[in-house]
N, C-alpha and C. Protein backbone atom coordinates (compact mmCIF):
# COMPACT_ATOMS: atom_id res chain seq x y z
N UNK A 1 133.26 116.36 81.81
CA UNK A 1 133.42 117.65 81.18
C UNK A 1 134.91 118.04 81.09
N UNK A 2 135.55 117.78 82.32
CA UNK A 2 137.05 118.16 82.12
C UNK A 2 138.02 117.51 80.82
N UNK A 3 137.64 115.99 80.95
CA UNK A 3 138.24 115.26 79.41
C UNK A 3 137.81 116.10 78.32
N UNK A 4 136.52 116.09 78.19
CA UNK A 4 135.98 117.01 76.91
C UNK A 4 136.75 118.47 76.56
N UNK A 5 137.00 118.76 77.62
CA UNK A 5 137.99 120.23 77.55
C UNK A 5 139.08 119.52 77.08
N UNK A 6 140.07 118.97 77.57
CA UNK A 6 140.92 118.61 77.60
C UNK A 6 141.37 118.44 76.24
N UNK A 7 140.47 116.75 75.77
CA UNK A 7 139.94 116.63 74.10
C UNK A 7 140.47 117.75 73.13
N UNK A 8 139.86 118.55 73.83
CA UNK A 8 139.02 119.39 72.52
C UNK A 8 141.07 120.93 72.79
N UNK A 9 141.34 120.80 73.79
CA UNK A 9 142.73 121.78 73.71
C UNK A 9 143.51 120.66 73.05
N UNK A 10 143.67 119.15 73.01
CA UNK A 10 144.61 118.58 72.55
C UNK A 10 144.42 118.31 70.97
N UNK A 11 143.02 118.54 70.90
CA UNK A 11 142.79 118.24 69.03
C UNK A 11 143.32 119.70 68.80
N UNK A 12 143.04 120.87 69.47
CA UNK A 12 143.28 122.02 68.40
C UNK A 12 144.77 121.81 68.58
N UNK A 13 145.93 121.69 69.73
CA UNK A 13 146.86 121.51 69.38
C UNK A 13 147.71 120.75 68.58
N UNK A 14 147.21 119.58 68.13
CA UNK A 14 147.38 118.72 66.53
C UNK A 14 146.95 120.00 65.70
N UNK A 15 146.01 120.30 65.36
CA UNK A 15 146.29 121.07 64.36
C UNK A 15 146.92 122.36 63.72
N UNK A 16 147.37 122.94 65.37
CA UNK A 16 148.28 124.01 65.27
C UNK A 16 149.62 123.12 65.33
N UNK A 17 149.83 122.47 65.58
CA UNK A 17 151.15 121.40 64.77
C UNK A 17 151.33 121.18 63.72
N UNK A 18 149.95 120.62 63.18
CA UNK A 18 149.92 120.44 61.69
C UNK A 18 150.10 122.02 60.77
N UNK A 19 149.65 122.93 60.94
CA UNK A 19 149.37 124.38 60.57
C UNK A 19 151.01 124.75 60.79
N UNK A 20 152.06 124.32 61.88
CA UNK A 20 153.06 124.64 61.94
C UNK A 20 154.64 123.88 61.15
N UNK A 21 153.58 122.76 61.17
CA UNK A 21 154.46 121.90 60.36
C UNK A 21 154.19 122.24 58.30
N UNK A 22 153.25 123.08 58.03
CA UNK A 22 152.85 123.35 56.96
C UNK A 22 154.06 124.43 56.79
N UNK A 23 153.58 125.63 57.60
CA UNK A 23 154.63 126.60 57.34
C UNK A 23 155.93 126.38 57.45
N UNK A 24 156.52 125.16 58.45
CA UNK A 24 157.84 124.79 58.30
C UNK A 24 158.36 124.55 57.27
N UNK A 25 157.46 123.51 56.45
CA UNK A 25 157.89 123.12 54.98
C UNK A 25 158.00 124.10 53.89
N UNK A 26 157.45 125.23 54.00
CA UNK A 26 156.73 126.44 53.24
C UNK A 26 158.50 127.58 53.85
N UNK A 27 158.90 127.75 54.67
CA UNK A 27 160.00 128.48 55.09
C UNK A 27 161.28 127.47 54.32
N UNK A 28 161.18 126.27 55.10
CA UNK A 28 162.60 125.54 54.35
C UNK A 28 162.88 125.57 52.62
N UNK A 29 161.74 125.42 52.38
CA UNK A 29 161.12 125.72 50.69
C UNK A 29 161.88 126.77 49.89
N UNK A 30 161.35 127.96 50.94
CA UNK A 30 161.73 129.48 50.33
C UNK A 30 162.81 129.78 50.82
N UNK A 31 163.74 129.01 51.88
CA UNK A 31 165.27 129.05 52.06
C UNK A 31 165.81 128.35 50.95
N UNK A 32 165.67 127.11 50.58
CA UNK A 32 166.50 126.17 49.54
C UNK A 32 166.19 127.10 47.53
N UNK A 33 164.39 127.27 47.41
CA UNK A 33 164.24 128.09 46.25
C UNK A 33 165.54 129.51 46.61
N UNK A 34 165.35 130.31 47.34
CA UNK A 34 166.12 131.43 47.33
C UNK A 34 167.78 131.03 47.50
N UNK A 35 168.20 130.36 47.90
CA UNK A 35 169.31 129.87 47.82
C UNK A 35 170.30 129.04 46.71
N UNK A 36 169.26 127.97 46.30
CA UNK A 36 169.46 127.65 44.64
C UNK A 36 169.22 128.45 43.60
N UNK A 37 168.20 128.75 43.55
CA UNK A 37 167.71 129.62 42.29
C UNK A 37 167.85 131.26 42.46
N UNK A 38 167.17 131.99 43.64
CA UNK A 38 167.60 133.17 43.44
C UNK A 38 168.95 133.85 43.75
N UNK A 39 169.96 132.54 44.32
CA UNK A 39 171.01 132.63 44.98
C UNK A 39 171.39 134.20 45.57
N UNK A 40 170.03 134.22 46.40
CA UNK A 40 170.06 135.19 47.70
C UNK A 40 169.26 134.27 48.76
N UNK A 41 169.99 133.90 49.82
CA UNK A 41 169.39 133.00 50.69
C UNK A 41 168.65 134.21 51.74
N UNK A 42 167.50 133.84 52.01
CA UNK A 42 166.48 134.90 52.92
C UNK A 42 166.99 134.29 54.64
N UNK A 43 167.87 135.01 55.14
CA UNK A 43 167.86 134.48 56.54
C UNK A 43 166.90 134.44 57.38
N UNK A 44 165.83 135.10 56.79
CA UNK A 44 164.79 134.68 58.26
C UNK A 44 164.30 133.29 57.94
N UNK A 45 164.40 132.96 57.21
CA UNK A 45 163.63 131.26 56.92
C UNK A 45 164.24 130.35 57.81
N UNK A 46 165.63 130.44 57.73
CA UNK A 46 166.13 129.74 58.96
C UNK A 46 165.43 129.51 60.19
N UNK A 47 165.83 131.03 60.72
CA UNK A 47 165.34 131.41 62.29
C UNK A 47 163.76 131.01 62.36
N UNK A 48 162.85 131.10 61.41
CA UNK A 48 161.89 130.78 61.09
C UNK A 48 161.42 129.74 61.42
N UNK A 49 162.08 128.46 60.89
CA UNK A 49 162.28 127.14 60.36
C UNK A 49 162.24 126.74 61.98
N UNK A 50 163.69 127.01 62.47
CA UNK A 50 163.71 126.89 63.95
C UNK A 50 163.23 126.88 65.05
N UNK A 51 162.00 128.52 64.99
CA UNK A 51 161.05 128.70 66.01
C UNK A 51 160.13 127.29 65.61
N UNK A 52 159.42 127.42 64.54
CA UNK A 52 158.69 126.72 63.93
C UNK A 52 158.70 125.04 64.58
N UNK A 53 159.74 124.57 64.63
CA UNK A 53 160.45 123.46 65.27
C UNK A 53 159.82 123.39 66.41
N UNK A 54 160.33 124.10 67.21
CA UNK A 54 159.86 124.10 68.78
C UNK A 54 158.99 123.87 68.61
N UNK A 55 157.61 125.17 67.76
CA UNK A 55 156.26 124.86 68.44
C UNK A 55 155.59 123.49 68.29
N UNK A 56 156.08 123.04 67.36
CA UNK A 56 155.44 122.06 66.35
C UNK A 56 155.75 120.60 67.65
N UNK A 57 157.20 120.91 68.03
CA UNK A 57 157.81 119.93 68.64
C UNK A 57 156.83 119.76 70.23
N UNK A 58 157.03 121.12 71.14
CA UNK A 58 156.29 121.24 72.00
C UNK A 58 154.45 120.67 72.13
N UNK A 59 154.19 120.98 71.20
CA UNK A 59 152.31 120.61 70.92
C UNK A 59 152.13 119.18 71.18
N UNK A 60 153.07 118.88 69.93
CA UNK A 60 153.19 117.14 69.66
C UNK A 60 153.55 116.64 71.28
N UNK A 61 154.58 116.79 71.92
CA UNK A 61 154.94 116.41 72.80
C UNK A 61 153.93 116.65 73.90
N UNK A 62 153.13 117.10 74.26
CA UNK A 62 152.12 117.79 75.56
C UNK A 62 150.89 116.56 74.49
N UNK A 63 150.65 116.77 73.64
CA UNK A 63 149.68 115.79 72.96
C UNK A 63 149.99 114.12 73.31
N UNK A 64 150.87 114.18 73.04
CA UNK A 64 151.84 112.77 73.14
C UNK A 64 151.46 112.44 74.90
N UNK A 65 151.95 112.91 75.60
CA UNK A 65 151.53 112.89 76.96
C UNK A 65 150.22 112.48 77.40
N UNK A 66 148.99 113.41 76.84
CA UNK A 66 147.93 112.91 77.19
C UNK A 66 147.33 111.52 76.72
N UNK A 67 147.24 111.78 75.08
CA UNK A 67 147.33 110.62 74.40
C UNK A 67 148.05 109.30 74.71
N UNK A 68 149.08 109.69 76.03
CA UNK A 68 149.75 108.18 76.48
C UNK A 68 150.54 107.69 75.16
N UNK A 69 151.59 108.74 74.59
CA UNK A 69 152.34 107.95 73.35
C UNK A 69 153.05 108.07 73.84
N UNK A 70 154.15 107.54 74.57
CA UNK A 70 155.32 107.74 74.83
C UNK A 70 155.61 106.22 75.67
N UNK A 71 156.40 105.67 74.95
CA UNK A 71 156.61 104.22 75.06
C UNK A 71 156.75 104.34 76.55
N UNK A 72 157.55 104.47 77.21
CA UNK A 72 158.02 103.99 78.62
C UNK A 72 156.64 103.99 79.81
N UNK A 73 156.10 104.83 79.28
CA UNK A 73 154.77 105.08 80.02
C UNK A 73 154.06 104.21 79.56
N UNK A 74 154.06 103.47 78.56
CA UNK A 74 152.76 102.20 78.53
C UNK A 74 153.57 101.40 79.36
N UNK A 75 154.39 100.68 78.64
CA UNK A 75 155.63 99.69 79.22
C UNK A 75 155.99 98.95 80.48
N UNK A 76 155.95 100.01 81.17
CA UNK A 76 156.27 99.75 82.48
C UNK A 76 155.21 99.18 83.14
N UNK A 77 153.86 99.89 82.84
CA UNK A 77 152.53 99.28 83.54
C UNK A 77 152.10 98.23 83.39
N UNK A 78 152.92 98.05 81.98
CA UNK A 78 152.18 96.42 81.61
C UNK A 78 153.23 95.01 81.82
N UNK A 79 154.25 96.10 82.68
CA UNK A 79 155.59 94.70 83.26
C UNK A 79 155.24 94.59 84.73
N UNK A 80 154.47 95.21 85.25
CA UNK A 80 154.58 94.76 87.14
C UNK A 80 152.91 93.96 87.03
N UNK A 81 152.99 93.60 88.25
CA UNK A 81 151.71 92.53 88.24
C UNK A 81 150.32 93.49 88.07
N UNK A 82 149.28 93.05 88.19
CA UNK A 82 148.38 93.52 87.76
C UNK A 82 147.86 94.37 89.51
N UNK A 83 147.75 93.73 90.35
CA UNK A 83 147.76 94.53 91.78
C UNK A 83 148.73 95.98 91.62
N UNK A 84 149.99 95.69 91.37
CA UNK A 84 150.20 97.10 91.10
C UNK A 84 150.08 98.27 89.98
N UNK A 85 149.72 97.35 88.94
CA UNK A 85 149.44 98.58 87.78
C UNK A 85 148.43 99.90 88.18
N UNK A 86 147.60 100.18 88.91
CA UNK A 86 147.07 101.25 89.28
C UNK A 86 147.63 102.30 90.27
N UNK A 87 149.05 101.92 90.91
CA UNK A 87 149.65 102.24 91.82
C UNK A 87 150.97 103.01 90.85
N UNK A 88 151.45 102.16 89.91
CA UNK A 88 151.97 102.57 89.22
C UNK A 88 152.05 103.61 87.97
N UNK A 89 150.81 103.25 87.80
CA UNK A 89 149.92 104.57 86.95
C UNK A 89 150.23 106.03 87.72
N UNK A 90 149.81 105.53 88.60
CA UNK A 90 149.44 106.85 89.64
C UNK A 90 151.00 107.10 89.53
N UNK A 91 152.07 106.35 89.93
CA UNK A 91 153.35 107.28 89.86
C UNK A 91 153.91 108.33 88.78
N UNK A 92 153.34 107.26 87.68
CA UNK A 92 153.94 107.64 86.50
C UNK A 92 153.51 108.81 86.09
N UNK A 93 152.31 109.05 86.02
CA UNK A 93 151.52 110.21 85.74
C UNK A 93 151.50 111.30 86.55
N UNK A 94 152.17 111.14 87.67
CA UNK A 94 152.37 112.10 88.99
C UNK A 94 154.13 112.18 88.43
N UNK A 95 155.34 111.60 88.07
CA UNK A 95 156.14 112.06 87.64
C UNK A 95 155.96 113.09 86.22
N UNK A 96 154.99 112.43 85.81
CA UNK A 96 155.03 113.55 84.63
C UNK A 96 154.42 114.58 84.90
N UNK A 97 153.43 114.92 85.88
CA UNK A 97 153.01 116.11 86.18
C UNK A 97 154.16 117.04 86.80
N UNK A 98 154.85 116.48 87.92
CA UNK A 98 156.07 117.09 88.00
C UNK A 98 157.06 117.45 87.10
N UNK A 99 157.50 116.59 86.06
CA UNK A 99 158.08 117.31 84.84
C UNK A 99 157.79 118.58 84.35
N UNK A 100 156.16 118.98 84.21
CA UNK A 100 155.58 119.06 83.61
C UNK A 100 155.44 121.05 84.49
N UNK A 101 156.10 120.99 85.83
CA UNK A 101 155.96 121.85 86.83
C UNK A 101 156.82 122.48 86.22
N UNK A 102 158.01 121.86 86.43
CA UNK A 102 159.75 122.02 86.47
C UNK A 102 159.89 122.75 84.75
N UNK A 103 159.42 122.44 84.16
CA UNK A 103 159.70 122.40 82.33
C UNK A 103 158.44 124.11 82.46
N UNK A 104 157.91 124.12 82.36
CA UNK A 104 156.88 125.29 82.70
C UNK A 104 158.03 126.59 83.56
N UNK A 105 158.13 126.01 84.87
CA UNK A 105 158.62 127.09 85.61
C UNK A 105 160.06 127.21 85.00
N UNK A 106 161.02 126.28 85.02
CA UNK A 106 161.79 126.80 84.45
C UNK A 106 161.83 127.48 83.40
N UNK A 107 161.18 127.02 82.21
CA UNK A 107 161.24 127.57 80.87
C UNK A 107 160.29 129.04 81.06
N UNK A 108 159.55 129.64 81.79
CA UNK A 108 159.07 130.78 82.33
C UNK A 108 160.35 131.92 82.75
N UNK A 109 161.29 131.00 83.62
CA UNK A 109 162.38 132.15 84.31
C UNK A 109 163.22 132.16 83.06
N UNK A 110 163.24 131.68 81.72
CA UNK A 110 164.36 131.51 80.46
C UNK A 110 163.40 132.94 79.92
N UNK A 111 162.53 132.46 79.88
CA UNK A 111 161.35 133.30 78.96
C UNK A 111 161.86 134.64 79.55
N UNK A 112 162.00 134.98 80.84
CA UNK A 112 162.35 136.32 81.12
C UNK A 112 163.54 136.80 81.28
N UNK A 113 164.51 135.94 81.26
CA UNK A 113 165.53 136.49 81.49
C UNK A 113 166.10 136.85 80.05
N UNK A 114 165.56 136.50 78.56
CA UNK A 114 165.99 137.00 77.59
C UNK A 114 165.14 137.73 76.92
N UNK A 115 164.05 138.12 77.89
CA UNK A 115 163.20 138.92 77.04
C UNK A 115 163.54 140.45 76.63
N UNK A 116 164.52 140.62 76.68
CA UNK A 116 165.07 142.04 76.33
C UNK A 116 165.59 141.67 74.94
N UNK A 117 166.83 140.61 74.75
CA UNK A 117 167.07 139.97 73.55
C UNK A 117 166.27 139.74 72.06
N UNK A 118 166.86 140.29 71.21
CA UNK A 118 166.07 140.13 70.05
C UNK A 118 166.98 139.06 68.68
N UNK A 119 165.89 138.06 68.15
CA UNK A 119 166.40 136.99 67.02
C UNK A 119 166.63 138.20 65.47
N UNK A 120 167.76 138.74 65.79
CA UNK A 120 168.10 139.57 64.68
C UNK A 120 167.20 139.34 63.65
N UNK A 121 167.16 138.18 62.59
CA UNK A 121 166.89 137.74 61.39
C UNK A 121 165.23 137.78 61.50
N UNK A 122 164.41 138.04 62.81
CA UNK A 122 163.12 138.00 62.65
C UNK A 122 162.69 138.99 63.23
N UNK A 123 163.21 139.78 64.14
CA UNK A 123 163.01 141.42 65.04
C UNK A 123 162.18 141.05 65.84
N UNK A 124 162.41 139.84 66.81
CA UNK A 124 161.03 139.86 67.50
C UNK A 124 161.77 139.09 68.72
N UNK A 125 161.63 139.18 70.42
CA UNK A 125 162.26 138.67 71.28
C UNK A 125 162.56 137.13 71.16
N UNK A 126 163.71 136.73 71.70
CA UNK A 126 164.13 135.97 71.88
C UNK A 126 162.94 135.03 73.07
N UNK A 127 162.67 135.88 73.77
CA UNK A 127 161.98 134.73 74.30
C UNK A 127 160.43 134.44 73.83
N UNK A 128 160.30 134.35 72.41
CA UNK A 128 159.57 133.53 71.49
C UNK A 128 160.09 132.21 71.25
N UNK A 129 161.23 132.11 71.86
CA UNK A 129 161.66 130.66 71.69
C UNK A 129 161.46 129.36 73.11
N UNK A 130 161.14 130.17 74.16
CA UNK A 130 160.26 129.66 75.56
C UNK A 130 159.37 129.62 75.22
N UNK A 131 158.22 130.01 74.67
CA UNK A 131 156.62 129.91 74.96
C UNK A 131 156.08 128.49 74.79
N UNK A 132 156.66 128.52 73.58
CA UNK A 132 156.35 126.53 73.64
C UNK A 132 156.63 125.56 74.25
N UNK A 133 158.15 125.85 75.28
CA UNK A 133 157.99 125.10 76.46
C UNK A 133 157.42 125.79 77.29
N UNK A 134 157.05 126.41 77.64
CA UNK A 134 156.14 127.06 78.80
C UNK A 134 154.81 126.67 78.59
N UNK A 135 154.16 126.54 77.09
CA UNK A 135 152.84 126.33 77.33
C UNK A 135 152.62 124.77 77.13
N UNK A 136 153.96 123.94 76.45
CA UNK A 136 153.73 122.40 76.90
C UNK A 136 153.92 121.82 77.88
N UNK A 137 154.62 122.70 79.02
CA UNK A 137 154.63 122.56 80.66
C UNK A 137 153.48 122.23 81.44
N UNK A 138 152.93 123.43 80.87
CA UNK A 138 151.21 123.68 81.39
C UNK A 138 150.24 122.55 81.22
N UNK A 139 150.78 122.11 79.44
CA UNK A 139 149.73 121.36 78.89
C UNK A 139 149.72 120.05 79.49
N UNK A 140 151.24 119.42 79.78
CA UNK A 140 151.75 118.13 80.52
C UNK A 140 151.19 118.51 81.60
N UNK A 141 150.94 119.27 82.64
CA UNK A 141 150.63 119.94 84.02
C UNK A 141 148.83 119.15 83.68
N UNK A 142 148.50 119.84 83.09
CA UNK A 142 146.74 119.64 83.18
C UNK A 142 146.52 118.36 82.62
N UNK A 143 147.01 118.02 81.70
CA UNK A 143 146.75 116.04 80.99
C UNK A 143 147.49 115.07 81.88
N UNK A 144 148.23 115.62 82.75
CA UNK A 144 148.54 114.24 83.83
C UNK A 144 147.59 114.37 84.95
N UNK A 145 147.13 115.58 85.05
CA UNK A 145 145.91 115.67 85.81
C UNK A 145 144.91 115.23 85.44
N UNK A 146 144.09 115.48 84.67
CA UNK A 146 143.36 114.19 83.35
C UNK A 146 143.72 112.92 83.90
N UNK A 147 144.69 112.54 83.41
CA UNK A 147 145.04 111.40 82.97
C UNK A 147 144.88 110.40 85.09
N UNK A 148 145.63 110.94 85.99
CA UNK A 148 145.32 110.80 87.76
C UNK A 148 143.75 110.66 87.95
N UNK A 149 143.23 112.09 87.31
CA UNK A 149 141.36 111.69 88.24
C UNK A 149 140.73 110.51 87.12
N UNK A 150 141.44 110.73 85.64
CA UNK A 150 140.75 109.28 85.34
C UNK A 150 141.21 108.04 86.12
N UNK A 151 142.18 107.57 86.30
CA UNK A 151 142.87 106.36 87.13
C UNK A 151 142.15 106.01 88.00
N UNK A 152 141.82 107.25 88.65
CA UNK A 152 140.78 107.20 90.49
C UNK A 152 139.56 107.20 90.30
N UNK A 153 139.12 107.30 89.15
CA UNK A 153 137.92 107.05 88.90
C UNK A 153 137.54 105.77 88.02
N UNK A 154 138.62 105.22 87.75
CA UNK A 154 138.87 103.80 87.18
C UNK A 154 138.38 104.22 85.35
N UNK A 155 138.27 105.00 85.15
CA UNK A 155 138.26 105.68 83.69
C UNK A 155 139.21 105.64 82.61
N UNK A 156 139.28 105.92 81.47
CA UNK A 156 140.23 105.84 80.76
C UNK A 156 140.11 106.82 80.15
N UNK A 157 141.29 107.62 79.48
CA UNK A 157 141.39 108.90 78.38
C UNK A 157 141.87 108.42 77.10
N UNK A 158 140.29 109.03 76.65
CA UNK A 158 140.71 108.73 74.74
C UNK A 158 141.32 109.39 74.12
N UNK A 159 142.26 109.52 73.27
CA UNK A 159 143.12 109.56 72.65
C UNK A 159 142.28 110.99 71.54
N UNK A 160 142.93 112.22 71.95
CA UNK A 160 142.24 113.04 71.13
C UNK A 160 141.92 113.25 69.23
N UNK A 161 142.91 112.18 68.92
CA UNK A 161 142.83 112.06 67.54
C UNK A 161 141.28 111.09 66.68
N UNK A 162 141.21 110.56 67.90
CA UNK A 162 139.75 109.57 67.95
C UNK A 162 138.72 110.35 67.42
């Protein structure tokens, strides 16, 4: 049941990537149209463009994690002998849960310390630009957890795009 959760937060986050990567293209669009043609460039498209970035970047990346895309993390398991590849799993996935602490909590104490701050060009706090590391902290936090009780249970995690 926990994979199935898991699954099912990492498919909707592909598609709030995809949904973010739509509007990215849709902001850069109406920066370059308003800039060429109405030659009044709209500054929030920028700042826009930018947040947009993060989230898109953050999702993918916490997805990437569970999904096991991230080269160094196959790599390594499949260079030490086969006695230790389950030992090594276990590290690897226990370093990334720790990342995964550190990237969360820190990006939490960013989140507040500029939350008074406002992104002029969009009127809305600055620390809209933490949330997406804060909630791909979380997300790395719970899919390396996933990813540990499958190991110990000699299980494997499918790939939420499946």
């Amino acid at each position: 049941m926990f994979t199935t959760i898991c699954a099912r937060i990492a498919k909707l986050c592909l598609q709030l990537g995809v949904t973010g990567l739509v509007l990215l293209i849709v902001a850069v669009a109406y920066q370059v149209f308003g800039r060429y043609v109405l030659n009044n460039t709209p500054t929030w498209a920028e700042s826009l463009a930018l947040l947009l970035v993060l989230y898109v970047t953050m999702l993918g990346c916490a997805v990437g994690v569970r999904d096991a895309g991230h080269i160094g993390m196959e790599l390594l398991g499949d260079l030490v002998p086969q006695s230790w590849q389950k030992p090594v799993s276990l590290l690897i996935h226990s370093l990334t849960l720790l990342f995964g602490v550190l990237m969360a909590w820190n990006c939490a104490q960013m989140f507040e310390s500029v939350r008074s701050y406002m992104i002029p060009t969009l009127h809305i706090s600055e620390s809209f630009r933490y949330v997406p590391l804060v909630l791909a902290g979380c997300l790395i936090v719970l899919f390396s957890i996933e990813h540990i009780v499958a190991i110990v249970r000699g299980q494997e995690v499918k790939p939420a795009w499946h």
